[in-house]
C-alpha atoms as a PDB file:
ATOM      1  CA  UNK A   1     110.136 115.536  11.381  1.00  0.00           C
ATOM      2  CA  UNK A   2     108.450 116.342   7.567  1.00  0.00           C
ATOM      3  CA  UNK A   3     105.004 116.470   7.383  1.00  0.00           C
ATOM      4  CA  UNK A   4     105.064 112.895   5.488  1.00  0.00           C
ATOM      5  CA  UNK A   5     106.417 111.016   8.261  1.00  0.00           C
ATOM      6  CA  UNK A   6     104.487 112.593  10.531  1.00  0.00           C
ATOM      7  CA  UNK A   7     101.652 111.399   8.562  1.00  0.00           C
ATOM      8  CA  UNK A   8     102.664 108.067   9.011  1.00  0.00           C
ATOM      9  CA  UNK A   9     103.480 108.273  12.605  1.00  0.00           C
ATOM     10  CA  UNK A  10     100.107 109.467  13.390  1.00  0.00           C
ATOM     11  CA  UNK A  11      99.207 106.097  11.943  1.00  0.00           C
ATOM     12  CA  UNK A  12     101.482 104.126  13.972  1.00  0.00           C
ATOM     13  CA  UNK A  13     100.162 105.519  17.228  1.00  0.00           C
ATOM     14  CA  UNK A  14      96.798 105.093  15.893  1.00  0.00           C
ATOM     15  CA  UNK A  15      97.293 101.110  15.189  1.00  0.00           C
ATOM     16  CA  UNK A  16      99.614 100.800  18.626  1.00  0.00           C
ATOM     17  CA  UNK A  17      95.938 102.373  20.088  1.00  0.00           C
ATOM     18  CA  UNK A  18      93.886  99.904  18.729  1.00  0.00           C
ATOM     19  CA  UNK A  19      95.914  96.718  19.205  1.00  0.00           C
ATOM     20  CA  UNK A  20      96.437  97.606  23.315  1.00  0.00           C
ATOM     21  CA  UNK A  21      92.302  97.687  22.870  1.00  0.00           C
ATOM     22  CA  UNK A  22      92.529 102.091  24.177  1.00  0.00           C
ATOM     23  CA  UNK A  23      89.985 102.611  21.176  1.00  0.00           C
ATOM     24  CA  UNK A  24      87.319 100.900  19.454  1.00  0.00           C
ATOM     25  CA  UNK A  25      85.776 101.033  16.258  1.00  0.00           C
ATOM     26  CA  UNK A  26      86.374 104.442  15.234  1.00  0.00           C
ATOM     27  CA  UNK A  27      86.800 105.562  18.520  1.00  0.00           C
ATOM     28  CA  UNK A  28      89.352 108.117  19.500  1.00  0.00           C
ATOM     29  CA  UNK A  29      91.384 111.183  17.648  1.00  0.00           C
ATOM     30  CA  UNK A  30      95.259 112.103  17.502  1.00  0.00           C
ATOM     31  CA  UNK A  31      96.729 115.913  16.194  1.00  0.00           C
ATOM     32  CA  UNK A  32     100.051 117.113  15.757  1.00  0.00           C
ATOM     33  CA  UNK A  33     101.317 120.921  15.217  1.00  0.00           C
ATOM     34  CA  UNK A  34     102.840 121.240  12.295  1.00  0.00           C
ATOM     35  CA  UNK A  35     106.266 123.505  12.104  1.00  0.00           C
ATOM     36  CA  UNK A  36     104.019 126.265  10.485  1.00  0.00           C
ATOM     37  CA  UNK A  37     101.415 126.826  13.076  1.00  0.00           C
ATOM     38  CA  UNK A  38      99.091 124.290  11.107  1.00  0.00           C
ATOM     39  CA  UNK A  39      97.492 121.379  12.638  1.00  0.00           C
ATOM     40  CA  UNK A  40      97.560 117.902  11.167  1.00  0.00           C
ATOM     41  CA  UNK A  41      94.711 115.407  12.277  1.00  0.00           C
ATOM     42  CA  UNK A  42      92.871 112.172  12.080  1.00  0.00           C
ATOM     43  CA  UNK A  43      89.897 111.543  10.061  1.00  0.00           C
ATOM     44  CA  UNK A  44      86.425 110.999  11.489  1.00  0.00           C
ATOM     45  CA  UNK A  45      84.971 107.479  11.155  1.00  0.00           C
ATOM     46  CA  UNK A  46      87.633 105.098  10.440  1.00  0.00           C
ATOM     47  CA  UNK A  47      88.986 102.982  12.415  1.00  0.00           C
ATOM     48  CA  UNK A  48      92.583 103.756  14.329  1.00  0.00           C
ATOM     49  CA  UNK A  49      93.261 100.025  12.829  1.00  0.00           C
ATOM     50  CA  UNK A  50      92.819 101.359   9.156  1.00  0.00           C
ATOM     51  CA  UNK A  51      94.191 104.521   9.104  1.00  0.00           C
ATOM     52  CA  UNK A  52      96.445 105.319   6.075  1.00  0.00           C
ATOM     53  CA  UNK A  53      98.651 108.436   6.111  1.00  0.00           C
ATOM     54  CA  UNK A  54      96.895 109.983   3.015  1.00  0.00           C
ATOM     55  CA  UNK A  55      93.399 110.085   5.046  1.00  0.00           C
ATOM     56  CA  UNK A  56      94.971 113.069   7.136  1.00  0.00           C
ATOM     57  CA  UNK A  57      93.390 116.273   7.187  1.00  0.00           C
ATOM     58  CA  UNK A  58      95.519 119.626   7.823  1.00  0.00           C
ATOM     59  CA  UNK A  59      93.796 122.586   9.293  1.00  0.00           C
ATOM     60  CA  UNK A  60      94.614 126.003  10.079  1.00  0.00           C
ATOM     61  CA  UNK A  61      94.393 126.888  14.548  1.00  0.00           C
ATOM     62  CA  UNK A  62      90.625 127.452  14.077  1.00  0.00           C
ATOM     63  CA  UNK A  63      89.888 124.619  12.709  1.00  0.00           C
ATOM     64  CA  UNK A  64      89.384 125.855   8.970  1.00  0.00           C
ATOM     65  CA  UNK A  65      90.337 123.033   6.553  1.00  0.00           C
ATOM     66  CA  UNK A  66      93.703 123.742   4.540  1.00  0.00           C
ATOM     67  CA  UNK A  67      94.196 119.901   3.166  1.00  0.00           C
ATOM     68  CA  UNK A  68      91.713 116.908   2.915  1.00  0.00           C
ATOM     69  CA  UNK A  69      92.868 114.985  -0.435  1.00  0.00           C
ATOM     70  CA  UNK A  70      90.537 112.683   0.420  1.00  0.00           C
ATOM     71  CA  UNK A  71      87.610 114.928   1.328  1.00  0.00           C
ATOM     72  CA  UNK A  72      87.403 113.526   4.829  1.00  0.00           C
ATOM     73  CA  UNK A  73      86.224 115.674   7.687  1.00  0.00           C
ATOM     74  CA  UNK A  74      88.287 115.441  11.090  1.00  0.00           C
ATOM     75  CA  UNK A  75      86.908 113.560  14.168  1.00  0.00           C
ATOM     76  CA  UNK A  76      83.543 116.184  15.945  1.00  0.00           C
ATOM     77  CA  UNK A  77      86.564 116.567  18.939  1.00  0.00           C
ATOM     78  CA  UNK A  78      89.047 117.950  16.810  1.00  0.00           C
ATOM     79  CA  UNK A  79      87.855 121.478  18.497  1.00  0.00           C
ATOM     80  CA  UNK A  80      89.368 119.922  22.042  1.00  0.00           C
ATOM     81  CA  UNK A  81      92.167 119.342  20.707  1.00  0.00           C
ATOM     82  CA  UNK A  82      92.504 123.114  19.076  1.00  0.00           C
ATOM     83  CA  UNK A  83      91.306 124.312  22.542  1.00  0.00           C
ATOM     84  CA  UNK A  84      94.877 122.498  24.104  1.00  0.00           C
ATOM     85  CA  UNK A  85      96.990 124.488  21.232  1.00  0.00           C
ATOM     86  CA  UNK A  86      95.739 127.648  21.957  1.00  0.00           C
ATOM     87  CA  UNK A  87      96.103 127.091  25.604  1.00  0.00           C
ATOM     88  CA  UNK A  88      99.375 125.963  25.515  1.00  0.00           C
ATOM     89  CA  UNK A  89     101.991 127.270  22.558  1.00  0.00           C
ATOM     90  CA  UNK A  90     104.091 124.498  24.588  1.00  0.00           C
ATOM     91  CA  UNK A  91     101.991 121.556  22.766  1.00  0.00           C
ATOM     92  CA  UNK A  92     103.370 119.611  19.879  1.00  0.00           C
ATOM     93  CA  UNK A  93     100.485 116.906  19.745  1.00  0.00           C
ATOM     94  CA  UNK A  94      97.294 115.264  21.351  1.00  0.00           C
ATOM     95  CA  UNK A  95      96.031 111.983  21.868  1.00  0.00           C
ATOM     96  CA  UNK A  96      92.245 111.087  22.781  1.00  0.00           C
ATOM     97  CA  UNK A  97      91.509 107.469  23.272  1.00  0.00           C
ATOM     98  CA  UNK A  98      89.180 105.267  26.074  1.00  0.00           C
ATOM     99  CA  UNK A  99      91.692 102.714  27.639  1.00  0.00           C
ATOM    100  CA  UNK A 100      89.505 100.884  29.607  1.00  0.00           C
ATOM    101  CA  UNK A 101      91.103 101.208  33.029  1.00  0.00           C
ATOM    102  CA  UNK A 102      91.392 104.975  32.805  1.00  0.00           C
ATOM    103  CA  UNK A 103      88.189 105.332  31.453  1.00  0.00           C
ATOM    104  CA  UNK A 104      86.178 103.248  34.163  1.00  0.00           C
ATOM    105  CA  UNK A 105      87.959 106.193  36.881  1.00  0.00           C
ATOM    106  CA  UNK A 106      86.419 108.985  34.556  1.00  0.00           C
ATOM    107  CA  UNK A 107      82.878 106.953  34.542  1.00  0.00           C
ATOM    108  CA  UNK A 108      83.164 107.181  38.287  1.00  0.00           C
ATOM    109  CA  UNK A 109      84.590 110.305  38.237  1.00  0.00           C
ATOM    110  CA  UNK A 110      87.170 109.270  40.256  1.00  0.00           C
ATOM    111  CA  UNK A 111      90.755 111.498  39.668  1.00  0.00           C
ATOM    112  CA  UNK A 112      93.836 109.469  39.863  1.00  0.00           C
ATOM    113  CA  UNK A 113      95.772 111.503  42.762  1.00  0.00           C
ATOM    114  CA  UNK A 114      96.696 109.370  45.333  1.00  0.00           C
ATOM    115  CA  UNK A 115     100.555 109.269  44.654  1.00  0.00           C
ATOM    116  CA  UNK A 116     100.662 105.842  44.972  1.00  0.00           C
ATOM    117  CA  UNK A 117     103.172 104.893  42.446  1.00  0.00           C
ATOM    118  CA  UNK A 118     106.560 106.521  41.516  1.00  0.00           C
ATOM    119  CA  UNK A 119     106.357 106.520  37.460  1.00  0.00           C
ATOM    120  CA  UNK A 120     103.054 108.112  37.504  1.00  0.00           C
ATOM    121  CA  UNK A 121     103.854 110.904  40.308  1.00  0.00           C
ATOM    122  CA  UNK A 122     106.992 111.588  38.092  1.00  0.00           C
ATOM    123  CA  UNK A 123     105.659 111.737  34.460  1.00  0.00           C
ATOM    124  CA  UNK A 124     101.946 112.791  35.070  1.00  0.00           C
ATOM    125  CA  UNK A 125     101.270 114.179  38.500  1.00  0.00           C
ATOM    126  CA  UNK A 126      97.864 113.734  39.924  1.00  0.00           C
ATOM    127  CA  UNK A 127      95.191 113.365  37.075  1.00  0.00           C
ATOM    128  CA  UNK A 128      92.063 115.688  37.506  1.00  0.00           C
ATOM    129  CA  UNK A 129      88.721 114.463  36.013  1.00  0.00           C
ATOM    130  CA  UNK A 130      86.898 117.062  34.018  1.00  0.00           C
ATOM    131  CA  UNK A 131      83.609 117.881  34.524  1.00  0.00           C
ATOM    132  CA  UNK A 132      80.990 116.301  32.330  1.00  0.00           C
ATOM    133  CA  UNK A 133      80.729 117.720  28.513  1.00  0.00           C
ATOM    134  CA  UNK A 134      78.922 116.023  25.759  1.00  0.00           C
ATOM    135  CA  UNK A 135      81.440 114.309  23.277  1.00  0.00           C
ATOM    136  CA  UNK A 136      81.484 116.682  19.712  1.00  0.00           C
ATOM    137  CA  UNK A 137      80.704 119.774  21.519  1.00  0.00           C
ATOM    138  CA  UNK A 138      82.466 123.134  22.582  1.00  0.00           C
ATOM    139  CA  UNK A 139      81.844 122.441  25.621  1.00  0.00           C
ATOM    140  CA  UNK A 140      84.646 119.612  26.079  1.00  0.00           C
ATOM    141  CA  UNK A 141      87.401 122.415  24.950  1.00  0.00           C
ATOM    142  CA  UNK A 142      85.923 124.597  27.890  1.00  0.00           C
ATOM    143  CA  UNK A 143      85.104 121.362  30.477  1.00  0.00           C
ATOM    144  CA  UNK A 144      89.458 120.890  30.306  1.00  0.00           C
ATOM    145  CA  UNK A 145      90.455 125.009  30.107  1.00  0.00           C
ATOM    146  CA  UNK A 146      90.881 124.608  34.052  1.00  0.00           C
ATOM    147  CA  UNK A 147      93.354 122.366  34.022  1.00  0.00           C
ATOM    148  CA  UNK A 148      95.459 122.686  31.096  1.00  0.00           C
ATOM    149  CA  UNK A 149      97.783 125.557  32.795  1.00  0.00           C
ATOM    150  CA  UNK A 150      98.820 122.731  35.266  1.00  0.00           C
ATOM    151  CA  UNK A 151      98.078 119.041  33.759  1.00  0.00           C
ATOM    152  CA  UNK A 152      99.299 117.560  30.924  1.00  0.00           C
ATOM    153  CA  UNK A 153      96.978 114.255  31.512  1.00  0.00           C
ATOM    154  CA  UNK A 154      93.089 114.532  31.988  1.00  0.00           C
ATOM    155  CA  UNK A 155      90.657 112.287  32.246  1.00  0.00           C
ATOM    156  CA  UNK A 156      86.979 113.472  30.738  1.00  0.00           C
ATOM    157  CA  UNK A 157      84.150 112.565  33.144  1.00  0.00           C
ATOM    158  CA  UNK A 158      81.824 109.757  31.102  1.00  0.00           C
ATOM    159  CA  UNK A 159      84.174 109.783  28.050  1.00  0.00           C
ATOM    160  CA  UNK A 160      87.828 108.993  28.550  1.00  0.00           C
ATOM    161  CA  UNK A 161      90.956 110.397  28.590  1.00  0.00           C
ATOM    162  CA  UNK A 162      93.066 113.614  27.098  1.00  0.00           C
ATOM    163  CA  UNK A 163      97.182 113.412  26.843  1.00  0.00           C
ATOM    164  CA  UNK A 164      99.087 116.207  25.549  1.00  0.00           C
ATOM    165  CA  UNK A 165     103.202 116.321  24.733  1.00  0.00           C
ATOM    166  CA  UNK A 166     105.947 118.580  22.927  1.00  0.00           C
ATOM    167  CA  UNK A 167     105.413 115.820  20.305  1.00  0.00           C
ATOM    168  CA  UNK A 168     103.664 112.718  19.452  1.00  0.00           C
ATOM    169  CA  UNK A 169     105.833 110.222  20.768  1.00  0.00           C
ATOM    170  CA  UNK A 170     105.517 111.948  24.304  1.00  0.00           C
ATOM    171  CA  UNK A 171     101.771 112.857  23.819  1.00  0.00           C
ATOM    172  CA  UNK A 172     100.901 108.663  22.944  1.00  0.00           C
ATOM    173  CA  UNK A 173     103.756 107.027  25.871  1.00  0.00           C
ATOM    174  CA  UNK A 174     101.606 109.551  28.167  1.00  0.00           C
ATOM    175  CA  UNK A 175      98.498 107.693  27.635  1.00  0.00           C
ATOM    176  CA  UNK A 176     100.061 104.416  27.871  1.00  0.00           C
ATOM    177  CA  UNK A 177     101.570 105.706  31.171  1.00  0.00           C
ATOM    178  CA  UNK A 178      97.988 106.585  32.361  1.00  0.00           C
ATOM    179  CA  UNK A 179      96.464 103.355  31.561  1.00  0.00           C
ATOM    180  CA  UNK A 180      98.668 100.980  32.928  1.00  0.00           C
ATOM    181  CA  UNK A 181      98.657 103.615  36.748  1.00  0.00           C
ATOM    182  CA  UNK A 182      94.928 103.386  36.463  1.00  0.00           C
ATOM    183  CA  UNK A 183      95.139  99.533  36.199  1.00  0.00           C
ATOM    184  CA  UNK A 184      97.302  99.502  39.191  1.00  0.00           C
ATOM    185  CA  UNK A 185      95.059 101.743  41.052  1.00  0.00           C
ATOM    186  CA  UNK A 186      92.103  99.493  40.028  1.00  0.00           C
ATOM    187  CA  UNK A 187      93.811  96.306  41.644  1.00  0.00           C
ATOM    188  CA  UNK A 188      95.186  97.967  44.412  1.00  0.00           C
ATOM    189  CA  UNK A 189      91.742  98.707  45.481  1.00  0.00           C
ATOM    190  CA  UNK A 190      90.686  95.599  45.287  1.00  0.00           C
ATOM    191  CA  UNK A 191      93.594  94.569  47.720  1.00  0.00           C
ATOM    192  CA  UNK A 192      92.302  97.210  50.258  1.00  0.00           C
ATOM    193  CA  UNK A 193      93.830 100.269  49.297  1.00  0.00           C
ATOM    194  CA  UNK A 194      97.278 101.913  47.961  1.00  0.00           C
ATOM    195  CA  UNK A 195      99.601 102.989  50.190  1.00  0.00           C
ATOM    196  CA  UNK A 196     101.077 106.702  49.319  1.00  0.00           C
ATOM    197  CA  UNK A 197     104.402 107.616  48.885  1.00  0.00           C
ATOM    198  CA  UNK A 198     105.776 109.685  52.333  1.00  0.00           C
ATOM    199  CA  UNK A 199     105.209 113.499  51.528  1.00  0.00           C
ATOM    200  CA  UNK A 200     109.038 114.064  50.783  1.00  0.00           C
ATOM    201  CA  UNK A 201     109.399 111.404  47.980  1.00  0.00           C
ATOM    202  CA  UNK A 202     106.397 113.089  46.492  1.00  0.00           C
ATOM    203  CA  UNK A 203     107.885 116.692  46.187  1.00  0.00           C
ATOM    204  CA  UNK A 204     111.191 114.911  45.109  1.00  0.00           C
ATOM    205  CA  UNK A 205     109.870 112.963  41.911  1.00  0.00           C
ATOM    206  CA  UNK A 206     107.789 115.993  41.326  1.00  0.00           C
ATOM    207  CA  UNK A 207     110.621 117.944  40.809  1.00  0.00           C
ATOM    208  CA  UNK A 208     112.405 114.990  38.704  1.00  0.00           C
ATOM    209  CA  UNK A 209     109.294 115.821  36.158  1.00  0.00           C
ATOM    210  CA  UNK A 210     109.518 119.485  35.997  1.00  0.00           C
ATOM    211  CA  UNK A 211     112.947 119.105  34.952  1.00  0.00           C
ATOM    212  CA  UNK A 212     111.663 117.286  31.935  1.00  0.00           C
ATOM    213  CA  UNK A 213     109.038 119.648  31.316  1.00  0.00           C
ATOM    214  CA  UNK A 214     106.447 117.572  32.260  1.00  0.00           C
ATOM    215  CA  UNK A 215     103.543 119.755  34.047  1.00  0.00           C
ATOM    216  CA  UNK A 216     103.097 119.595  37.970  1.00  0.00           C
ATOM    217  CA  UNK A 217     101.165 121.194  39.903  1.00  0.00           C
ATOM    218  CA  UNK A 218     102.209 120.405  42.809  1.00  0.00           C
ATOM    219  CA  UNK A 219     100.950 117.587  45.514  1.00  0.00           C
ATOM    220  CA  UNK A 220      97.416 118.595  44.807  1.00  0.00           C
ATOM    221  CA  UNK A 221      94.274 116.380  45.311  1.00  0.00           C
ATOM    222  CA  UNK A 222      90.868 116.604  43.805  1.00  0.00           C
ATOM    223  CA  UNK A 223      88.949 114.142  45.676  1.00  0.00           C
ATOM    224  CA  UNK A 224      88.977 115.364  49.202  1.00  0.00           C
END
């Protein structure tokens, strides 16, 4: 895809964002690697809702500014989101946004790995919760270095949630996918408790998912 549609794609996701209420005001950030290595990403302080494709900034992998026609600076995260392309050569784009759902489990730190439904055990895998980092710092590129190797879906302990993909169609349906499993889980508790899926079924749509390069690590919990 040229760099002009991605442009305007980045946009898309950014409105699709706001209107499912994932970000507010101008909450949130999205990047996409560019074919040369570059990174293309969403200026701080405007809303997702307002976004216009010439208001994106390109920068180079550590974070020095090639392109801002504008003169816009990228969001105080955008050093995250470098962290997951350095981590991972793998990575075509990254979406950060607080759906509310997924967000209230990172509040409580509370990971979302109870294999409870099918979609999310075959196209995310258990979600780990990071450890506390405060939001614009280096320290939320290191809090998520642990789990990067194995996760492609994190939730950020007080903050909200991290999706990565080969591109930025798989990067944004990710998040989507996260919100509406954390919903789930949040009613299921209500009704007592999920049931999990026998042992077997687990390894099986596991598999299913690493077929489609999706990361797994495995039936793995992290809140034993």
């Amino acid at each position: 895809m040229s760099e002009e549609k991605l442009r305007a794609a980045i946009c898309d996701v950014g409105r699709d964002l706001w209107v499912l209420g994932m970000v507010a005001a101008n909450d949130g950030n999205i990047s996409v690697r560019l074919d040369d290595g570059s990174i293309l990403t969403t200026p701080t302080g405007v809303s997702k809702r307002d976004m216009t494709p010439e208001m994106m900034i390109r920068a180079d992998i550590n974070g020095v500014m090639i392109d801002s026609p504008l003169g816009i600076r990228p969001s105080s995260e955008f050093g995250m989101h470098l962290t997951c392309y350095r981590e991972r050569p793998d990575i075509g784009a990254v979406v950060h946004a607080h759906p509310p759902y997924a967000t209230a489990f990172a509040c409580a730190h509370i990971p979302l790995d109870d294999y409870s439904l099918s979609e999310a055990v075959t196209f995310m895998g258990s979600v780990p919760c990071a450890g506390f980092a405060t939001p614009g710092t280096n320290a939320v590129g290191e809090s998520i270095k642990p789990f990067l190797a194995e996760h492609d879906t994190i939730l950020l302990s007080n903050h909200g949630a991290l999706t990565l993909g080969v591109d930025l169609t798989a990067a944004y349906f990710r998040m989507e996918t996260l919100e509406h499993s954390a919903k789930v889980a949040f009613i299921a508790r209500q009704l007592g408790g999920a049931k999990e899926i026998p042992r077997e079924s687990i390894d099986f749509l596991t598999e299913v998912g690493r077929k489609m390069n999706i990361r797994h690590p495995g039936y793995k919990k992290y809140n034993d």
